[in-house]
C-alpha atoms as a PDB file:
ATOM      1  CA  UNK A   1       0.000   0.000   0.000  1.00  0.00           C
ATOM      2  CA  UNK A   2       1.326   3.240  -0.999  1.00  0.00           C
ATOM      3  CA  UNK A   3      -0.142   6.862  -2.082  1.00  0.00           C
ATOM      4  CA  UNK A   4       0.838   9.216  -5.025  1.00  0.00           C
ATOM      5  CA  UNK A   5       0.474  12.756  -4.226  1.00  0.00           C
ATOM      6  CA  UNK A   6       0.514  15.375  -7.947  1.00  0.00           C
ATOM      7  CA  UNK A   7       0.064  19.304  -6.998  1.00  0.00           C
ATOM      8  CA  UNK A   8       1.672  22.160  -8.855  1.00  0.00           C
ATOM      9  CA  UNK A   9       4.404  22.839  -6.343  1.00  0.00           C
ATOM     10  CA  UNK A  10       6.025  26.205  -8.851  1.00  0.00           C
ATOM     11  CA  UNK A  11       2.343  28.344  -7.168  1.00  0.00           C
ATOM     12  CA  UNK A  12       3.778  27.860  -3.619  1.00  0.00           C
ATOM     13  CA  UNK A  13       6.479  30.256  -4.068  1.00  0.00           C
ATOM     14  CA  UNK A  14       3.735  33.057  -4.600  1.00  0.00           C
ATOM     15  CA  UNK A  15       2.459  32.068  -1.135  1.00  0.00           C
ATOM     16  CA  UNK A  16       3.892  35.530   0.381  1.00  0.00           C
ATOM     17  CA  UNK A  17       3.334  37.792   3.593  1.00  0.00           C
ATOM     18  CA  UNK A  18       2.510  40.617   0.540  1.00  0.00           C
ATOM     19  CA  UNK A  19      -0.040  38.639  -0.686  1.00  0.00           C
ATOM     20  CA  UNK A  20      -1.814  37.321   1.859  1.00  0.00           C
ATOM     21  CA  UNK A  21      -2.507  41.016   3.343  1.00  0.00           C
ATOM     22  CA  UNK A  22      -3.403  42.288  -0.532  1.00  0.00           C
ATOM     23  CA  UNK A  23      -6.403  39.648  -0.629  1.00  0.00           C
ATOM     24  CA  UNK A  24      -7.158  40.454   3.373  1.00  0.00           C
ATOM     25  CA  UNK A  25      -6.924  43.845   4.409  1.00  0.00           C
ATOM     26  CA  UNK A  26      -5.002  44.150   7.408  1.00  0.00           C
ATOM     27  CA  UNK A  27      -7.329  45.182   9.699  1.00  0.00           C
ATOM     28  CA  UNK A  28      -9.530  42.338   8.765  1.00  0.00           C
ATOM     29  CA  UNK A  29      -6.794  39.772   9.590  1.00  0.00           C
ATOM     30  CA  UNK A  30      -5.910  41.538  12.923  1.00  0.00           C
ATOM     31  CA  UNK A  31      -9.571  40.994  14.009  1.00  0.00           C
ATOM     32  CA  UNK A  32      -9.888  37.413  12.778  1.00  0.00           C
ATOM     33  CA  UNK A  33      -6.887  36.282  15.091  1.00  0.00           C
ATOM     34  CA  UNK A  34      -8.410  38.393  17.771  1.00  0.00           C
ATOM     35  CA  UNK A  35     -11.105  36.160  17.506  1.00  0.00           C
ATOM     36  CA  UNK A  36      -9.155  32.555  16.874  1.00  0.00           C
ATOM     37  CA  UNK A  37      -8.300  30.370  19.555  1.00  0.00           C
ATOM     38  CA  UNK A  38      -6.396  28.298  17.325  1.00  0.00           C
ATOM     39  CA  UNK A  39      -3.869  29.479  14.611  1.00  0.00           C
ATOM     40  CA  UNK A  40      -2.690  26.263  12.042  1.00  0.00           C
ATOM     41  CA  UNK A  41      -0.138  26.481   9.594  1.00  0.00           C
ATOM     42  CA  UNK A  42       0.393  23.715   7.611  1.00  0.00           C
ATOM     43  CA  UNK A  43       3.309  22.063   4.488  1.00  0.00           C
ATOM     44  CA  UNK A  44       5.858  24.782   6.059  1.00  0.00           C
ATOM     45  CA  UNK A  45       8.614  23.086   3.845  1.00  0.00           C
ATOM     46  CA  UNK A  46       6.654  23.249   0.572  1.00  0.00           C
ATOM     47  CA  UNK A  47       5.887  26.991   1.506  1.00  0.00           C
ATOM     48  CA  UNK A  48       9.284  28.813   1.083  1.00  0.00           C
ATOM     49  CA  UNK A  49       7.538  32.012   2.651  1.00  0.00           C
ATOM     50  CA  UNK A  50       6.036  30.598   5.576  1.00  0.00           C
ATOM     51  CA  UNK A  51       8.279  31.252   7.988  1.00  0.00           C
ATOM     52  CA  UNK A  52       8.267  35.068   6.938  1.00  0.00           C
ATOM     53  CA  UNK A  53       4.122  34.508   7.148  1.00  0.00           C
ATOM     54  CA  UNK A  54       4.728  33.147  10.922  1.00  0.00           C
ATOM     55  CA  UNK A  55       6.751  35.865  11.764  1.00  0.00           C
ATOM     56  CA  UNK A  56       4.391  38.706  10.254  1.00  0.00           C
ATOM     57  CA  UNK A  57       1.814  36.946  12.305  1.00  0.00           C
ATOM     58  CA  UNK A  58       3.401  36.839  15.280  1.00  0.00           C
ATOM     59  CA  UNK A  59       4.353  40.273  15.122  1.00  0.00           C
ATOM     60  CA  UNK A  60       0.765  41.242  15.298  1.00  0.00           C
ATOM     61  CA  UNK A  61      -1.020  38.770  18.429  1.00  0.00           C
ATOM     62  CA  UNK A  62       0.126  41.110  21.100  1.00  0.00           C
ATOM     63  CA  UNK A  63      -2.150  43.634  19.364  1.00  0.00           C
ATOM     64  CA  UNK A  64      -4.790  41.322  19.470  1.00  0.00           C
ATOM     65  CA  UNK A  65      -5.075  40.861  23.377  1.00  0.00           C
ATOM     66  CA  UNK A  66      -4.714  37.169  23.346  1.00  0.00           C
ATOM     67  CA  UNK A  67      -2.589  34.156  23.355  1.00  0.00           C
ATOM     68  CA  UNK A  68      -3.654  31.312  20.963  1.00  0.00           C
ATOM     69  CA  UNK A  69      -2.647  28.067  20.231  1.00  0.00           C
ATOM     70  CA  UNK A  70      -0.358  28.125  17.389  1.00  0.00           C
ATOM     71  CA  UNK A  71      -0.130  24.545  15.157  1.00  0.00           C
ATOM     72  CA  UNK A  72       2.617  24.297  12.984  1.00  0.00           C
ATOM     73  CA  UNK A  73       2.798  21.405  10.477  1.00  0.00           C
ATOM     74  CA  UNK A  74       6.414  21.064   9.267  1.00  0.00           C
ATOM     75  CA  UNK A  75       5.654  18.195   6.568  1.00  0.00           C
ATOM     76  CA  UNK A  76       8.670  16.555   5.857  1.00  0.00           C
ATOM     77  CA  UNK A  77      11.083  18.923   6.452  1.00  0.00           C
ATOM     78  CA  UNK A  78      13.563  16.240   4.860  1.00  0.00           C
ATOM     79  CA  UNK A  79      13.293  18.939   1.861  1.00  0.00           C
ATOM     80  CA  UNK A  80      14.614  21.708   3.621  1.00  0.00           C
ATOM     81  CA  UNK A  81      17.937  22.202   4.843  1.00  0.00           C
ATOM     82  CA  UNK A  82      19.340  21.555   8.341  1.00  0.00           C
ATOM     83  CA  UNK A  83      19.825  25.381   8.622  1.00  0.00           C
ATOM     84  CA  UNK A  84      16.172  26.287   7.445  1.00  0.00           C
ATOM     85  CA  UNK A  85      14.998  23.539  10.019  1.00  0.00           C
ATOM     86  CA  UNK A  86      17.289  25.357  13.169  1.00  0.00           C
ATOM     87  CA  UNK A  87      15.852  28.779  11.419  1.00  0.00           C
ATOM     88  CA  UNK A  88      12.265  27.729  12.244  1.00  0.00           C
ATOM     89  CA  UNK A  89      12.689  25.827  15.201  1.00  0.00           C
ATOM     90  CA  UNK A  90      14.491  29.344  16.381  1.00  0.00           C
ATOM     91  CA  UNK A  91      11.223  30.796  15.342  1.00  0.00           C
ATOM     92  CA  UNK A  92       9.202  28.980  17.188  1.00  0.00           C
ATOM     93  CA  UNK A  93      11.044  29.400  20.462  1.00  0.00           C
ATOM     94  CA  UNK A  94      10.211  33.045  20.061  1.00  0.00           C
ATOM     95  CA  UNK A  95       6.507  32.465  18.791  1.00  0.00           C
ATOM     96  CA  UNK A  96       6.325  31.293  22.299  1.00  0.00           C
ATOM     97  CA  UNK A  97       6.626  34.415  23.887  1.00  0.00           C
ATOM     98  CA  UNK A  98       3.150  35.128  22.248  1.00  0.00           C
ATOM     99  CA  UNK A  99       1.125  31.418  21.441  1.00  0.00           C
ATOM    100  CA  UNK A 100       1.094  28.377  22.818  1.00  0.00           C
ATOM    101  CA  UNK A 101       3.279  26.292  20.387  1.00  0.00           C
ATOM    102  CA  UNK A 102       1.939  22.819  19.470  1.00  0.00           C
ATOM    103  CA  UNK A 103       4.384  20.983  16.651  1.00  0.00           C
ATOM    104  CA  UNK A 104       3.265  18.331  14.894  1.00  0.00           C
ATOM    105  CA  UNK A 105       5.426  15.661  13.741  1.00  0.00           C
ATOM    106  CA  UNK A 106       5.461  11.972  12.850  1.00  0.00           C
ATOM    107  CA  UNK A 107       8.009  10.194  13.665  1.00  0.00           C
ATOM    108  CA  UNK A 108      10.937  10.545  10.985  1.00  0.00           C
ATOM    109  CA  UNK A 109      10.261  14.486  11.486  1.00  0.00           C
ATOM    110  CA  UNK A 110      10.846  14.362  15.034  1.00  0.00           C
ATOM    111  CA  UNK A 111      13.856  12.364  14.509  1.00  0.00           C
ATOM    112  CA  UNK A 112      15.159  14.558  12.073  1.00  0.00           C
ATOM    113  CA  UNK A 113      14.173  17.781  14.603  1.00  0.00           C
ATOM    114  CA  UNK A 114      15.884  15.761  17.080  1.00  0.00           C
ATOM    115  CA  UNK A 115      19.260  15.647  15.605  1.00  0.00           C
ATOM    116  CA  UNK A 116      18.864  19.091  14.559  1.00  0.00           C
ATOM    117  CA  UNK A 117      18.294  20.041  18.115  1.00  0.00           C
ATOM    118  CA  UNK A 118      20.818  17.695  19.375  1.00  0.00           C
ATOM    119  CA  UNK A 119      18.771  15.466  21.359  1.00  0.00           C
ATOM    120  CA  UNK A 120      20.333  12.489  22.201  1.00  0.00           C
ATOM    121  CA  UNK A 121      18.947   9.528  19.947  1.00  0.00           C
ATOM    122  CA  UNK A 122      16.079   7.130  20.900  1.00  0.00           C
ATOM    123  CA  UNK A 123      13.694   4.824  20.231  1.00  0.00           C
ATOM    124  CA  UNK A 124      11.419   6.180  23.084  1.00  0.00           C
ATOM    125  CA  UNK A 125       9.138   9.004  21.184  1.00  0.00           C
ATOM    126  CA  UNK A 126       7.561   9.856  24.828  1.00  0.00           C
ATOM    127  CA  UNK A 127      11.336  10.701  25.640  1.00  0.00           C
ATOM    128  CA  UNK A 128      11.997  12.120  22.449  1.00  0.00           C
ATOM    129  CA  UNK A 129       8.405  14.713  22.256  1.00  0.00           C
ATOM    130  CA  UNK A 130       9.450  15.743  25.976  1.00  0.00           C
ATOM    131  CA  UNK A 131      13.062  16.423  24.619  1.00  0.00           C
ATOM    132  CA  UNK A 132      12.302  18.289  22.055  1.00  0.00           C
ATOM    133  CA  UNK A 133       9.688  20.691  23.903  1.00  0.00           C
ATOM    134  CA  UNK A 134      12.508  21.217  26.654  1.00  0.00           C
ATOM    135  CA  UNK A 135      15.175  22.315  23.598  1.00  0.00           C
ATOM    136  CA  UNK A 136      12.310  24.505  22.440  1.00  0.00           C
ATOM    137  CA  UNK A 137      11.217  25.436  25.575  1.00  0.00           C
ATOM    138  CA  UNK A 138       7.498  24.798  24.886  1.00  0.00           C
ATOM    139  CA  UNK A 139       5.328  25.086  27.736  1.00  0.00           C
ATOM    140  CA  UNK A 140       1.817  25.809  27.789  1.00  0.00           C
ATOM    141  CA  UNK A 141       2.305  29.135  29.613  1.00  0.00           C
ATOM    142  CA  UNK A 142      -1.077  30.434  30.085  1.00  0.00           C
ATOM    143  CA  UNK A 143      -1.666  27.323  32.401  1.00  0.00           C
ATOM    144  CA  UNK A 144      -1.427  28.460  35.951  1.00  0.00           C
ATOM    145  CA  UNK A 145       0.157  25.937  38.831  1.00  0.00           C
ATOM    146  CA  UNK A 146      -0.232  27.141  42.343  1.00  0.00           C
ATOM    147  CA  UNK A 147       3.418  25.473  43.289  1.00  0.00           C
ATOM    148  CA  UNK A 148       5.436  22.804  40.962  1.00  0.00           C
ATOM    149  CA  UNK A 149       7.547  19.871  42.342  1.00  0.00           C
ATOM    150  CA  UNK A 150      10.832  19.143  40.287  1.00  0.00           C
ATOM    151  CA  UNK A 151      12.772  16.219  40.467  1.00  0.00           C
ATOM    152  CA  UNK A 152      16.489  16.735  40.451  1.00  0.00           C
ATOM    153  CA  UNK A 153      17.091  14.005  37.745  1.00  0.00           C
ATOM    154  CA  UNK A 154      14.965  13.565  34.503  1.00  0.00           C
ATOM    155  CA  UNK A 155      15.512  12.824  31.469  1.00  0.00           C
ATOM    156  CA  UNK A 156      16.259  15.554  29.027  1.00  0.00           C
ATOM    157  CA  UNK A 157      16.655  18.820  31.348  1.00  0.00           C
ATOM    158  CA  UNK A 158      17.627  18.640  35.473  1.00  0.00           C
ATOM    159  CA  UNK A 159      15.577  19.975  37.921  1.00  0.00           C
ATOM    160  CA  UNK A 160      18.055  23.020  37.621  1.00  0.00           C
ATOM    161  CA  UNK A 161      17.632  23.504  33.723  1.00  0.00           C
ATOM    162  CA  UNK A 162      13.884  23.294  34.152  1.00  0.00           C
ATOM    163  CA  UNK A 163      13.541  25.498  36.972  1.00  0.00           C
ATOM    164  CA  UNK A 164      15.755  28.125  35.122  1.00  0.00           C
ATOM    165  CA  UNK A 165      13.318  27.571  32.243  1.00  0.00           C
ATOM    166  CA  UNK A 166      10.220  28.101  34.311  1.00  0.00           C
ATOM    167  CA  UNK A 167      11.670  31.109  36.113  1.00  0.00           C
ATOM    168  CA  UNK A 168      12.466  33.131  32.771  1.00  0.00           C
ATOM    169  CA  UNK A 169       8.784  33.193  32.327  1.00  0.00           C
ATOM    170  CA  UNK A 170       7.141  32.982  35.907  1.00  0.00           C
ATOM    171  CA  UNK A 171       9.298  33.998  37.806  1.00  0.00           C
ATOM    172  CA  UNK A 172       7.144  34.244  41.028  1.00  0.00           C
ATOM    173  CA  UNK A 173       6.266  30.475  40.322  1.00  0.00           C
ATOM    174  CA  UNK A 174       6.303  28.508  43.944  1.00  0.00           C
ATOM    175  CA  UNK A 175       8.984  25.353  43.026  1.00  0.00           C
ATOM    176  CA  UNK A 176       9.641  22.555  45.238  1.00  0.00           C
ATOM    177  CA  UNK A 177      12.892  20.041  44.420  1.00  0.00           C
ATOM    178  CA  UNK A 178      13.606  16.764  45.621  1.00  0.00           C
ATOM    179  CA  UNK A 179      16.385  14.896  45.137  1.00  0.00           C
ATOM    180  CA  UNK A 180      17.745  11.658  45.574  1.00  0.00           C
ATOM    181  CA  UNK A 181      21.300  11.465  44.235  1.00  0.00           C
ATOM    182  CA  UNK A 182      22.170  15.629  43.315  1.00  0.00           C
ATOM    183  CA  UNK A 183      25.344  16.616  43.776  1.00  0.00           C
ATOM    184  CA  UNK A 184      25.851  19.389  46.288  1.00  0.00           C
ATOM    185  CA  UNK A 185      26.487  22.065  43.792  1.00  0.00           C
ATOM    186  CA  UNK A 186      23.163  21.024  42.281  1.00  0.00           C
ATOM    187  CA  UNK A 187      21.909  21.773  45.572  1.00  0.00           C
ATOM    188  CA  UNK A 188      22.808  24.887  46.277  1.00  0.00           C
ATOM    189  CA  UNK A 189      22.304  26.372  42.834  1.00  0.00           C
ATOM    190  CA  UNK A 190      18.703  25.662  42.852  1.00  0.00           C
ATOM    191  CA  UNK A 191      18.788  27.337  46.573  1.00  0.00           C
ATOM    192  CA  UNK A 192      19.911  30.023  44.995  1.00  0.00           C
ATOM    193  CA  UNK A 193      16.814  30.053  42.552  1.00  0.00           C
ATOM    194  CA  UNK A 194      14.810  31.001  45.119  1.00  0.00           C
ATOM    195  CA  UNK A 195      13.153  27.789  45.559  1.00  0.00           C
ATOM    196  CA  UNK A 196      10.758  27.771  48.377  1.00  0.00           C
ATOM    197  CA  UNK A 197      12.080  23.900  49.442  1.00  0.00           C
ATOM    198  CA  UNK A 198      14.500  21.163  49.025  1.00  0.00           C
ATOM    199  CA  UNK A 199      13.473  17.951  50.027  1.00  0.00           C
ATOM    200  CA  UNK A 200      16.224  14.797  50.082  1.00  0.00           C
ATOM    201  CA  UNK A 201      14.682  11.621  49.225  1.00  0.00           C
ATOM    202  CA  UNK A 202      12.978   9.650  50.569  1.00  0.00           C
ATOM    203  CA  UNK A 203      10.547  11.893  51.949  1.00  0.00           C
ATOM    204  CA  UNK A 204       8.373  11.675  54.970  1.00  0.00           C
ATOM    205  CA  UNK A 205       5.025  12.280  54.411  1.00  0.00           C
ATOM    206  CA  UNK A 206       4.178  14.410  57.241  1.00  0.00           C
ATOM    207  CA  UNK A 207       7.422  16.846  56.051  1.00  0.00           C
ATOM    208  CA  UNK A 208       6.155  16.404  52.488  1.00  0.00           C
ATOM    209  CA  UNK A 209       2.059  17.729  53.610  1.00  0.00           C
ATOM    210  CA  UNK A 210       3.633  20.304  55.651  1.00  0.00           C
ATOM    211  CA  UNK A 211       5.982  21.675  53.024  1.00  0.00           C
ATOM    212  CA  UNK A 212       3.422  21.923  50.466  1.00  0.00           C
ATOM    213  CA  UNK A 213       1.154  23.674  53.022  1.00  0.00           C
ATOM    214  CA  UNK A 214       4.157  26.340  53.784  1.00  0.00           C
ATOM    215  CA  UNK A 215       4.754  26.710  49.778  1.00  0.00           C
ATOM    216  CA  UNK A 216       1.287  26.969  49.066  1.00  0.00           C
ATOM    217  CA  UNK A 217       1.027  29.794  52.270  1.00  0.00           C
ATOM    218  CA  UNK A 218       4.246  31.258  50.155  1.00  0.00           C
ATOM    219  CA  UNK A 219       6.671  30.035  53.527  1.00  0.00           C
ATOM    220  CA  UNK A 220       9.858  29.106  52.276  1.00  0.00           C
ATOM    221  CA  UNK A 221      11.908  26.744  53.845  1.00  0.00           C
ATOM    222  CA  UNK A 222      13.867  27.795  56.978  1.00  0.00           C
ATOM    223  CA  UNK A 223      16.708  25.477  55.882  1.00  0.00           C
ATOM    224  CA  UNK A 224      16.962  27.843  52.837  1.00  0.00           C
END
């Protein structure tokens, strides 16, 4: 079983930012991603432009008020150079400041946007997706958390890493770590994230209760 796709692939070029607003005014586009919850863009590596379309639209959601989800499609980007995929992935990282980035792959893309990112190879695409979000920082940011719990040790990105990550974009976020096996300059980095505790595993469960009663009270940890 196979599939044959035909288009006329020479039109795609004429897919352009210039375009797009000289068959939609402006003003009319600003208002229909006021109202969108959901932005897709789709076949990014048959669309040379599309990346200069993202950008123009990106440019232009602060304006609107609101944060949408924002699906990109890369389609094969075994078509594009390595340097055009580390261009958009770039691109989307910054995106993020103003959507909520969800990138759809199978799973030759995301092996190929693995290596590009340098994440370490694996058959494990649950390890892989998470790896890749992590590179890209992708986090749905709009979500609120009233206090997080890292683990030191994970796969892709530490406990330090991650809480870095979180910080650069909630910075007043309430962040718990445990530990098991951290080194102590582990240790006192993160205590010098402001995290409100550090708990060494394994945990009682009456320290556990009351730290996450302190955290959620916004007590930090006398031992910090």
């Amino acid at each position: 079983m196979g599939k044959v796709m035909l288009g006329k692939m020479p039109g795609l070029a004429d897919v352009t930012w210039s375009r797009l607003i000289d068959a939609v005014p402006e003003e009319t586009l600003v208002e229909w991603l006021a109202d969108s919850r959901l932005l897709a863009f789709v076949d990014w590596t048959m669309l040379p432009h599309m990346s200069e379309i993202l950008r123009e639209i990106g440019s232009r959601l602060p304006g609107t008020g609101k944060r949408p989800f924002l699906f990109i499609d890369l389609a094969d980007p075994t078509k594009r150079s390595k340097q055009d995929i580390r261009d958009v992935l770039e691109l989307l990282r910054a995106l993020q400041e103003v959507a909520d980035i969800v990138l759809g792959m199978n799973k030759n893309e995301s092996s190929l946007v693995g290596q590009v990112l340098g994440v370490a190879s694996t058959h494990d695409l649950h390890f892989r997706a998470a790896s890749i979000r992590e590179k890209l920082v992708i986090f749905l940011r709009d979500h609120h958390a009233d206090m997080i719990i890292l683990d030191m040790v994970m796969p892709g990105m530490d406990g330090v890493e991650t809480l870095k990550a979180i910080q650069e974009f909630k910075p007043e976020q309430k962040v718990v770590i445990l530990s098991a096996y951290a080194e102590e300059e582990q240790i006192q980095a993160v205590k010098s994230l402001g995290v409100y505790a550090y708990m060494q595993k394994p945990v009682d469960l009456k320290e556990m209760v009351s730290t996450i009663r302190n955290t959620l009270a916004g007590i930090r940890s006398e031992d910090l």
